[in-house]
Protein backbone atom coordinates (compact mmCIF):
# COMPACT_ATOMS: atom_id res chain seq x y z
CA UNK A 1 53.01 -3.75 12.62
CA UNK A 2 52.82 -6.26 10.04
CA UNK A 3 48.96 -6.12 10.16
CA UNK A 4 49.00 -2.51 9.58
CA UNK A 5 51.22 -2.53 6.46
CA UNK A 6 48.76 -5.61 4.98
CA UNK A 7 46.13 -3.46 5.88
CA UNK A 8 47.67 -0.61 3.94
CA UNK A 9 49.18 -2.33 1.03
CA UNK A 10 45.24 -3.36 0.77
CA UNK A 11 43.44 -0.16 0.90
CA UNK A 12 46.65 1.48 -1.52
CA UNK A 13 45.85 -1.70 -4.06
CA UNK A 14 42.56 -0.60 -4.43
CA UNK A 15 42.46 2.97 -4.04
CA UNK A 16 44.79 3.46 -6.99
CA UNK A 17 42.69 1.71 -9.49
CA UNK A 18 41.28 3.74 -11.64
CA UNK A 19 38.28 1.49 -11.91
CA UNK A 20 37.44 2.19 -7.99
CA UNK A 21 37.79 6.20 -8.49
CA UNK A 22 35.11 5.07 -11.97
CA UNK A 23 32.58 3.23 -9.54
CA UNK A 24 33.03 5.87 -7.37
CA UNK A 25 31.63 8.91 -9.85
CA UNK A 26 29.65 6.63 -12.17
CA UNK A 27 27.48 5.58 -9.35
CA UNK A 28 26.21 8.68 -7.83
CA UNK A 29 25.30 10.03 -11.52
CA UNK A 30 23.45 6.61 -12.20
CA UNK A 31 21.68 7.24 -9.02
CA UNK A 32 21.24 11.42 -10.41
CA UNK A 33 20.04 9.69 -13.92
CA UNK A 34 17.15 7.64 -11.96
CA UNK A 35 16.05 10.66 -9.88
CA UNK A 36 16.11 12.76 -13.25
CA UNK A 37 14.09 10.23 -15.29
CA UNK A 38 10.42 9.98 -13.95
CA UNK A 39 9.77 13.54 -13.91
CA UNK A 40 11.33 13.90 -17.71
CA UNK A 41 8.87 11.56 -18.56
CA UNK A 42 6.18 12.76 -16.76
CA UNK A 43 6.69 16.13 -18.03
CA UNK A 44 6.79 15.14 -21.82
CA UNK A 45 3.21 16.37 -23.85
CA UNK A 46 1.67 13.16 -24.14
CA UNK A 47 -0.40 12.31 -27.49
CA UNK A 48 -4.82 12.61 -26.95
CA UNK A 49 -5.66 8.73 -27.15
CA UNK A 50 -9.29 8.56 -29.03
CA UNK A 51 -11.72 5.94 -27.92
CA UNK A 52 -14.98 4.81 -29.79
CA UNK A 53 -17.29 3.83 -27.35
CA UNK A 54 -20.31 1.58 -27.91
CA UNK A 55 -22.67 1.92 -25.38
CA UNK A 56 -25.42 -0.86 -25.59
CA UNK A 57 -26.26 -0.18 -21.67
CA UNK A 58 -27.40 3.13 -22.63
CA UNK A 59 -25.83 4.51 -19.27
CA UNK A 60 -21.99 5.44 -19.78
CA UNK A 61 -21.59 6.74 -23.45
CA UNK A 62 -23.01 10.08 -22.43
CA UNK A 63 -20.92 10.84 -18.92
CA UNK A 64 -17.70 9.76 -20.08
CA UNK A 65 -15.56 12.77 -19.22
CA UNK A 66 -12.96 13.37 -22.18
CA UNK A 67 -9.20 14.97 -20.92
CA UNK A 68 -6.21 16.17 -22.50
CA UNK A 69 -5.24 12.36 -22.32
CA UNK A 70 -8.25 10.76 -23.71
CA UNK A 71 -10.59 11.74 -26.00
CA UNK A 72 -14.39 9.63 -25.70
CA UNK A 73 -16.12 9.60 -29.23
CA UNK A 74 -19.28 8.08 -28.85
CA UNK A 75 -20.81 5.70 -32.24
CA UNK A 76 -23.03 4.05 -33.37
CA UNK A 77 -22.09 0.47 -33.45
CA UNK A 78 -19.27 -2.03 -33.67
CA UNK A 79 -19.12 -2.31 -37.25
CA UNK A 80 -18.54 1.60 -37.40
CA UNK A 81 -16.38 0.89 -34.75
CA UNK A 82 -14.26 -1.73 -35.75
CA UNK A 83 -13.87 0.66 -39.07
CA UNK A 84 -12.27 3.31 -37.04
CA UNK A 85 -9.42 1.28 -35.50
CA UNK A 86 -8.38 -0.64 -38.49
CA UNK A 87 -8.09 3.05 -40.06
CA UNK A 88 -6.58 4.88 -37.51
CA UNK A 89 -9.54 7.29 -36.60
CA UNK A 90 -9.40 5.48 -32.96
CA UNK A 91 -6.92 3.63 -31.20
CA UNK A 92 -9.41 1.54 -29.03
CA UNK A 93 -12.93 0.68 -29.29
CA UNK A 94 -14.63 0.28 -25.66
CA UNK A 95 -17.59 -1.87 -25.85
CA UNK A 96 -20.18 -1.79 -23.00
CA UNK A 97 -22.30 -4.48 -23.08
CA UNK A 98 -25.98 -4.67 -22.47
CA UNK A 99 -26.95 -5.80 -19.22
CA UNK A 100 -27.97 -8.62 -18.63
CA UNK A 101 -29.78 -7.61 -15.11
CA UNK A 102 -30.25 -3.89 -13.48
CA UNK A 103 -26.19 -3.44 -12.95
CA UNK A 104 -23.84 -3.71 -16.28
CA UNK A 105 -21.30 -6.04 -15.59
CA UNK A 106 -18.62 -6.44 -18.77
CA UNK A 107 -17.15 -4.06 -20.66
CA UNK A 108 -14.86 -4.72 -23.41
CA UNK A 109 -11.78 -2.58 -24.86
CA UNK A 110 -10.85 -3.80 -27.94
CA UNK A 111 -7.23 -2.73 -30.01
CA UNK A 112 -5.72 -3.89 -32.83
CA UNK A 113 -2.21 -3.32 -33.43
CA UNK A 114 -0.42 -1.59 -30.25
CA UNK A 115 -2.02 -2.73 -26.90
CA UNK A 116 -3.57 0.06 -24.58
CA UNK A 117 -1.11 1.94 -22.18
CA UNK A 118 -2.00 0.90 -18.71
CA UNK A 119 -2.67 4.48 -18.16
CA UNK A 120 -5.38 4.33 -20.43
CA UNK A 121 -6.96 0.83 -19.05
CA UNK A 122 -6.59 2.57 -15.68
CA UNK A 123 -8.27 5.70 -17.24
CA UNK A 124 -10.97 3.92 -18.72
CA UNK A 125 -11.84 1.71 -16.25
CA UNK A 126 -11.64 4.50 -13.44
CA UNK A 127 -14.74 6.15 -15.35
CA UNK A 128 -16.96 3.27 -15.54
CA UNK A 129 -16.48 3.06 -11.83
CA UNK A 130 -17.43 6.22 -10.93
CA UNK A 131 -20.51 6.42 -13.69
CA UNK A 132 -21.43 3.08 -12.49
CA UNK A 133 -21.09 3.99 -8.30
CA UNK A 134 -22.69 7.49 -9.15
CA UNK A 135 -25.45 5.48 -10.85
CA UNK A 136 -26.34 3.15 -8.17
CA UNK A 137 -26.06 5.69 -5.19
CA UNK A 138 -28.88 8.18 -7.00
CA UNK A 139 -31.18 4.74 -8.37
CA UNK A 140 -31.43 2.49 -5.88
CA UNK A 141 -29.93 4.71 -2.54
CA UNK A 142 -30.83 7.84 -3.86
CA UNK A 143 -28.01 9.50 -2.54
CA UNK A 144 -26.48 12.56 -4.37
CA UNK A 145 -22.95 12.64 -6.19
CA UNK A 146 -22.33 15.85 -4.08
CA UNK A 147 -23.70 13.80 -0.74
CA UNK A 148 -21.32 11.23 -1.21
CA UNK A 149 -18.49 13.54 -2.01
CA UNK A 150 -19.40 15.00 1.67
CA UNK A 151 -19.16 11.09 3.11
CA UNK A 152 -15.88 10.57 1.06
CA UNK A 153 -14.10 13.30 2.65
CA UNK A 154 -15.33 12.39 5.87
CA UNK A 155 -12.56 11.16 7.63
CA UNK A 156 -11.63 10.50 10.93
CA UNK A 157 -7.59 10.42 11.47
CA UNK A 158 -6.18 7.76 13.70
CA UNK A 159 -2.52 8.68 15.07
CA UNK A 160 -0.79 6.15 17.35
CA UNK A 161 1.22 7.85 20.02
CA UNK A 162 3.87 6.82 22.83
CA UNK A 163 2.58 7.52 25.90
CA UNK A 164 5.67 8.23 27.18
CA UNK A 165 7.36 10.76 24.64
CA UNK A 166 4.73 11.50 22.87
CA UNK A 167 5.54 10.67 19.44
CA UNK A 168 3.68 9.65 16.91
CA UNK A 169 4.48 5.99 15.09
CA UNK A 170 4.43 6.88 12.03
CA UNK A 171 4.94 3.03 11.53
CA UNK A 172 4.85 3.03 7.50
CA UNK A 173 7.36 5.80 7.41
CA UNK A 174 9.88 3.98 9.81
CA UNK A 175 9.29 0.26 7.93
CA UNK A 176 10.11 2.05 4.47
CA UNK A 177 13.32 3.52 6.24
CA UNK A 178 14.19 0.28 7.81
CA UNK A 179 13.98 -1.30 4.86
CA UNK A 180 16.24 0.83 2.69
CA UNK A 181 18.92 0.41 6.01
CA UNK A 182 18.56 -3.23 5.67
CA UNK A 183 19.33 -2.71 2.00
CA UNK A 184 22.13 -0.89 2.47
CA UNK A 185 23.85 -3.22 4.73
CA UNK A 186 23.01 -6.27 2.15
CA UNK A 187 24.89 -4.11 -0.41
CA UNK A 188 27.70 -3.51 1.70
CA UNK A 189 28.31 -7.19 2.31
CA UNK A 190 27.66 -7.97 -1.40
CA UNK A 191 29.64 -5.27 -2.82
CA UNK A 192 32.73 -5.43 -0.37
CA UNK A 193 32.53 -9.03 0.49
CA UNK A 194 32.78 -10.22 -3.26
CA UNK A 195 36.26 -7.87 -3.47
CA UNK A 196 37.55 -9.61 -0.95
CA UNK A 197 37.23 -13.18 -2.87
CA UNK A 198 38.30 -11.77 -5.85
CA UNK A 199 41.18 -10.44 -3.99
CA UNK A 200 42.19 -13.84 -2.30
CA UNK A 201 41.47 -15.49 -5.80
CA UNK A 202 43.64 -13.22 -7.65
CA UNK A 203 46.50 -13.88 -4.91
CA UNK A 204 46.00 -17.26 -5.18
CA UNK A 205 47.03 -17.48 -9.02
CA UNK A 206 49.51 -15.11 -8.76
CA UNK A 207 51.34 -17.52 -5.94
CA UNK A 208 52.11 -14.01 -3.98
CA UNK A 209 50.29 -15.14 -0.67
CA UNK A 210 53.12 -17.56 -0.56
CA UNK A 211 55.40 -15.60 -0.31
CA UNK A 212 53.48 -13.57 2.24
CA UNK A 213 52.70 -16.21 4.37
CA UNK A 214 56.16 -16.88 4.73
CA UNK A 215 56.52 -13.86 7.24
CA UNK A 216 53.09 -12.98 8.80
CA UNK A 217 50.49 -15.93 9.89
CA UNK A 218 47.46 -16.60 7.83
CA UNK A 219 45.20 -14.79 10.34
CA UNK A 220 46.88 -11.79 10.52
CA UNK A 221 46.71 -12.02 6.31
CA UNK A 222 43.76 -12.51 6.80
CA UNK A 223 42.56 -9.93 8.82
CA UNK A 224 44.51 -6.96 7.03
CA UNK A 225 42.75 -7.92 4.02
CA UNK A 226 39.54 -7.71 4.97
CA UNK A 227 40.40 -4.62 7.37
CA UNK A 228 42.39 -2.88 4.01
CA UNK A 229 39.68 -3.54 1.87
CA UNK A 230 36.94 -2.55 4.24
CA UNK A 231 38.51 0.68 4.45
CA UNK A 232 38.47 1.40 0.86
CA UNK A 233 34.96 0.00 0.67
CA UNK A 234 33.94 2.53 3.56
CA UNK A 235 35.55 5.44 1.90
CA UNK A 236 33.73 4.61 -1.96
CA UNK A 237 30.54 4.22 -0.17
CA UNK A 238 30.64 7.53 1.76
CA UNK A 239 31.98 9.31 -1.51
CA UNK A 240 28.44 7.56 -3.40
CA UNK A 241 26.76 8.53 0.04
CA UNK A 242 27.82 12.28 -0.81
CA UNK A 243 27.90 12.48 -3.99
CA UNK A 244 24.56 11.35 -4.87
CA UNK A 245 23.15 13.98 -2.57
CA UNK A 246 24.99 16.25 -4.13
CA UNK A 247 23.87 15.21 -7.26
CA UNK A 248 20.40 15.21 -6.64
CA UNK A 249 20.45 18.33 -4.72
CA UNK A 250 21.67 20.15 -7.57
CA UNK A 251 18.86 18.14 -9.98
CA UNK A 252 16.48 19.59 -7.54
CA UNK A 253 17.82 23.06 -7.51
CA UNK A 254 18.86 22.93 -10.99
CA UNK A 255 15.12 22.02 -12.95
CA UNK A 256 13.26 23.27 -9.90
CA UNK A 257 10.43 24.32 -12.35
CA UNK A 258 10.19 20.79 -13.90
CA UNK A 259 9.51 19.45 -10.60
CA UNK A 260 6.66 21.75 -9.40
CA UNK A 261 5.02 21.34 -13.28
CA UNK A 262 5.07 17.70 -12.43
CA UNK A 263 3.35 17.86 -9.08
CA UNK A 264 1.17 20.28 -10.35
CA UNK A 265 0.00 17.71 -12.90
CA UNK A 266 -0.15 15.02 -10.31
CA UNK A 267 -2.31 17.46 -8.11
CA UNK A 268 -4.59 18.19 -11.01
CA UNK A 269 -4.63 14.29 -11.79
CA UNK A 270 -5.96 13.91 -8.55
CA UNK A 271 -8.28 16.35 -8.20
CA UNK A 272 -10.03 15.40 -11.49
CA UNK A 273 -10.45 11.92 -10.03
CA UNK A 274 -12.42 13.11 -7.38
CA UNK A 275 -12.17 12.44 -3.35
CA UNK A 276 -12.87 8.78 -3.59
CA UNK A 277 -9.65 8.09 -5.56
CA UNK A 278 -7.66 10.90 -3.41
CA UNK A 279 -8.83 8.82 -0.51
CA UNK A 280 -8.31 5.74 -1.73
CA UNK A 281 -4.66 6.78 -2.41
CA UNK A 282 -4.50 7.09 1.05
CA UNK A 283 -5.65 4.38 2.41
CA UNK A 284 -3.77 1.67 4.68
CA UNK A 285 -2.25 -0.55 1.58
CA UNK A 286 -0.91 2.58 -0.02
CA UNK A 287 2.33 4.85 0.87
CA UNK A 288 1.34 8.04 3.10
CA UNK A 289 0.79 11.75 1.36
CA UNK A 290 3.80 13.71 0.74
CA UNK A 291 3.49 15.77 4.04
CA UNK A 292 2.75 12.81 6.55
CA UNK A 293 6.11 11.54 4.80
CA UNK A 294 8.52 14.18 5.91
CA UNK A 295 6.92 13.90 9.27
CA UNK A 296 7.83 10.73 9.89
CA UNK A 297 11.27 11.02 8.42
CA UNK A 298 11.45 14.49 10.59
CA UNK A 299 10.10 12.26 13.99
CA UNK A 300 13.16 9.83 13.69
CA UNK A 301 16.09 9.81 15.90
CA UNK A 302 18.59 10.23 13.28
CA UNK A 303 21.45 10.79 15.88
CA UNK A 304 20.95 7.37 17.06
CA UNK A 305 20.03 5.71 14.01
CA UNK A 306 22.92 6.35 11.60
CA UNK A 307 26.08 5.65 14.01
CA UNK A 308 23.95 2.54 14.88
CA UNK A 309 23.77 1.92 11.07
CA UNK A 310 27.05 2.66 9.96
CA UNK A 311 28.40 0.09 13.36
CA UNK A 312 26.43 -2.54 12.13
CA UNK A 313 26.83 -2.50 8.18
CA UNK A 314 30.67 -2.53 9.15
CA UNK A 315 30.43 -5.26 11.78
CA UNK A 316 28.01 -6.99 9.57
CA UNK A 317 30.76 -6.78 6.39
CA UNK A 318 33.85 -7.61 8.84
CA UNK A 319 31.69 -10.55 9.76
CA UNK A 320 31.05 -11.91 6.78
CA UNK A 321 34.39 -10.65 4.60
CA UNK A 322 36.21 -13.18 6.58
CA UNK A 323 33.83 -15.89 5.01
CA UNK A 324 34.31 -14.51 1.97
CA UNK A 325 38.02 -14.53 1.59
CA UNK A 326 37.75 -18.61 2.69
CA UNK A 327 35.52 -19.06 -0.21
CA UNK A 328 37.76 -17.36 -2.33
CA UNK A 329 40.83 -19.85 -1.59
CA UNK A 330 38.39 -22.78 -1.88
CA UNK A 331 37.04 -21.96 -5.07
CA UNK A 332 39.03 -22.48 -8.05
CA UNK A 333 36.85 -20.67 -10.51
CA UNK A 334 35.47 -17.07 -10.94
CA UNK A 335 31.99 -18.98 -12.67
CA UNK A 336 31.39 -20.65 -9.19
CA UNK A 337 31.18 -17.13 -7.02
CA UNK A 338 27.94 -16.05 -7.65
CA UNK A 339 26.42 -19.56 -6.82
CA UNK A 340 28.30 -19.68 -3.38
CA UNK A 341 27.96 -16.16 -2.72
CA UNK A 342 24.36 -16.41 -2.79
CA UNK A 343 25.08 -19.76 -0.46
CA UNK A 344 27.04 -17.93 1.58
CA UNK A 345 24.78 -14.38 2.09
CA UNK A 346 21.04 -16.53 2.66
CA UNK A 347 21.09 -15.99 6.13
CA UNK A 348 20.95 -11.92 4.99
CA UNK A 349 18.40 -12.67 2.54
CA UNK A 350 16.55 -15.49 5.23
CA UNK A 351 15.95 -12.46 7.34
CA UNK A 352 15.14 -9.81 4.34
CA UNK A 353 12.12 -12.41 3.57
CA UNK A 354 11.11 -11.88 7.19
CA UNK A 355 10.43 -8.40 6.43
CA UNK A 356 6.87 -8.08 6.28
CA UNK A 357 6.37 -10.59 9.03
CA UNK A 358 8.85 -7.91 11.01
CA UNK A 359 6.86 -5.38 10.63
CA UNK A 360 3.76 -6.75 11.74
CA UNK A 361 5.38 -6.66 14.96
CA UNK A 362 8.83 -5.37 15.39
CA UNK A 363 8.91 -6.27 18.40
CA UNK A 364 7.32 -10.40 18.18
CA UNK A 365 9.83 -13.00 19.01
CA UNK A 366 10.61 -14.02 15.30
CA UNK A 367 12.26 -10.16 14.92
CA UNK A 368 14.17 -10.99 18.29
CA UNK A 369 15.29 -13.85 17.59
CA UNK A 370 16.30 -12.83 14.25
CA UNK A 371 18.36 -9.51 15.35
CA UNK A 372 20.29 -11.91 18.02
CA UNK A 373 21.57 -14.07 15.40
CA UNK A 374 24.99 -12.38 14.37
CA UNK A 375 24.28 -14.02 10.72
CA UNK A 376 21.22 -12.36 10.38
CA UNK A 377 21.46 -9.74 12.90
CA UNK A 378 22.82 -6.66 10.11
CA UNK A 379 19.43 -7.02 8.26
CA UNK A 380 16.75 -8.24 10.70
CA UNK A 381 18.29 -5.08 13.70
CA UNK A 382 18.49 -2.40 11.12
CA UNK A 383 15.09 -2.93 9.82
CA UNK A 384 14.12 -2.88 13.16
CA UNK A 385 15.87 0.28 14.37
CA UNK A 386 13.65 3.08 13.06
CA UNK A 387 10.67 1.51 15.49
CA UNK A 388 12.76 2.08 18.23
CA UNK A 389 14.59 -0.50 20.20
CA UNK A 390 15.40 -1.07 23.67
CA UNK A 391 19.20 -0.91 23.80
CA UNK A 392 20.11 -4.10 25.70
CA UNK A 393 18.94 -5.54 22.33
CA UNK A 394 21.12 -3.28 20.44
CA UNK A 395 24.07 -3.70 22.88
CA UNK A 396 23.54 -7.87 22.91
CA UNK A 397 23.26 -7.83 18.84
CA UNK A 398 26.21 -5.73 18.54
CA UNK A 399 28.45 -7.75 20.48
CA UNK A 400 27.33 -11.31 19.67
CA UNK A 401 28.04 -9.58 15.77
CA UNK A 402 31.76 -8.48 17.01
CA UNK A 403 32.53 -11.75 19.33
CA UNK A 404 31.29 -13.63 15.69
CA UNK A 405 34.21 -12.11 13.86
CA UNK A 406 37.09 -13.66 15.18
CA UNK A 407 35.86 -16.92 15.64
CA UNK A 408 34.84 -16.82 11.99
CA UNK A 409 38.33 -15.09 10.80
CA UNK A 410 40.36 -18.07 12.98
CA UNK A 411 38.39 -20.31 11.38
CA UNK A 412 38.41 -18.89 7.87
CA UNK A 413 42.50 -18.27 8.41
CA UNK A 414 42.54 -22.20 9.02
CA UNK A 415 40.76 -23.16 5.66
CA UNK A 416 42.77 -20.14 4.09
CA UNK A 417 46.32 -21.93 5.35
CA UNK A 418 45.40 -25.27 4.03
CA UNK A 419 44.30 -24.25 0.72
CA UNK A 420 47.17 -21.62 -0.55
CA UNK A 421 50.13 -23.88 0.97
């Protein structure tokens, strides 16, 4: 009984502060305001950039494409050119040097006050490598632009498939997700776990856990602390959960035209690049198209993955709440937290560094091992669990995690007795 009315004064404490019920709406418009952003920007007209161009190869002045973006004005020199920056008529001067052997090989853009946009250095330099690839396919291969815009879209499509159900891997797809679970469950230790040492901290001054000690033992405290503020915790971070895709669902629905003008522009980007840079886009070091994207999130087992999420982001903050509320009766002062807290959390962000080795191969002994450990277990498992696990592992993680907690809450209740008394 008396851990159920800690437990409640807790989760009341925090509840009716209006600064949780503020987190709790600010957050999910933040996260609205960052969806919103990149396609307002991408949307906005965007000034024509005008580069002089001095061409002493004698081979790119005269197939530099201009766009809507950029403008190419070819001159005469780099006097004349010089000329028209310092006044304003250009804001770059691209300088192609002579070459030296058959191939040009440097290339200069000059600027004088403001430095180029990387759009424009990836503009620019996009151009000389198609005039300059163009150019040495027809002179010295003598293969055709329009032959080797047939090889470029040549492609064969490799899918890796299980055998035994049949589905594809769709292994980028499933290390992005993991990722952003193992994220999730960081934040949830971070976010939660620091309340609970400002809570013991702020009991600690106020002498009121002496009183309460008086009548219920310092594990039982201890526990309805972490329990009462885990359950307001759980409850703010289903309501950002909600919220934000409430949020962005009515962005979506709401400026609907803004976001088919954008990828309409980033279609039309593409397609002006030309097959080479559509498939270099997709290639094996870059995020999948669109489409292959909702497949894989489509192929996952969400109704195993997010009750195994939510269990382990709550083990995983029950675990490590009960160290936090021991550091918060050892420390004395608030500008020592976010040293120790970082201390305290490394075995999270140990594991979060073992990422890409993880998904190499999710199933190696280093992500084992890693997913047994119950300190490490809430990131290493949950980036793990979109790949598909076999569930002894899940079952063994999960209850090494929940036979962790006690040990770590007796112990922590020890540490917590000896410093408020």
């Amino acid at each position: 009984m008396s851990l159920w009315i800690i437990l409640c004064r807790e989760f009341r404490s925090r509840v009716r502060r209006p600064a949780f019920w503020i987190l709790s709406l600010a957050i999910p418009l933040l996260v609205a305001a960052l969806y919103l952003i990149p396609p307002l920007l991408a949307s906005r007209p965007e000034r024509q950039v005008c580069v002089a161009v001095v061409d002493e190869s004698g081979l790119f002045a005269s197939q530099l494409q201009s766009s809507p973006a950029v403008a190419y004005q070819p001159v005469g020199g780099v006097a004349l050119g010089r000329r028209m920056v310092e006044e304003d008529a250009a804001d770059a001067l691209l300088l192609i040097l002579a070459r030296e052997t058959t191939i040009p090989t440097e290339a200069v853009l000059y600027y004088q006050a403001h430095s180029p946009s990387t759009a424009l250095q990836a503009e620019v330099d996009h151009q000389l490598q198609t005039i300059l690839r163009n150019s040495i396919l027809l002179d010295v291969h003598g293969i055709a632009v329009e032959d080797y815009a047939l090889i470029a879209r040549t492609r064969i499509h490799l899918r890796t498939q299980d055998m035994a159900t049949g589905r594809e891997a769709y292994a980028q797809v499933k290390g992005a997700l993991g990722l952003t679970l193992a994220l999730l469950a960081l934040l949830v230790v971070l976010v939660f776990g620091g309340q609970v040492t400002r809570g013991v901290m702020e009991e600690r001054h106020s002498r009121v856990v002496e009183m309460l000690v008086s009548s219920v033992s310092p594990f039982r405290l201890l526990l309805g602390k972490v329990l009462g503020i885990g359950a307001a915790g759980l409850l703010q971070f289903a309501l950002w959960l909600l919220l934000s895709a409430a949020a962005i669902g009515g962005i979506h629905v709401a400026y609907a035209d803004l976001f088919d003008r954008v990828e309409q522009q980033q279609l039309h980007s593409l397609a002006t690049k030309g097959d080479a840079a559509v498939a270099q886009m997709q290639s094996a070091d870059q995020m999948p198209p669109v489409s292959e994207l909702m497949q894989g999130l489509s192929a996952i087992d969400w109704v195993t993955v997010l009750p195994w999420f939510f269990l382990f982001a709550m083990t995983g903050y029950l675990l490590y709440a009960s160290l936090f509320a021991a550091l918060g009766a050892r420390l004395d002062k608030d500008a020592d937290t976010a040293a120790f807290t970082l201390l305290l959390t490394s075995p999270l962000l140990v594991a979060l560094c073992c990422v890409p080795a993880m998904q190499a191969d999710p199933s190696g002994a280093l992500a084992v091992t890693l997913s047994l450990i119950p300190f490490t277990a809430p990131v290493a498992l949950l980036f793990r669990l979109p790949f598909g696990l076999p569930v002894w592992q899940v079952m063994l993680a999960l209850a090494l995690v929940i036979a962790a907690i006690p040990l770590c809450t007796a112990a922590a209740a020890r540490l917590y007795r000896r410093r408020i008394l």
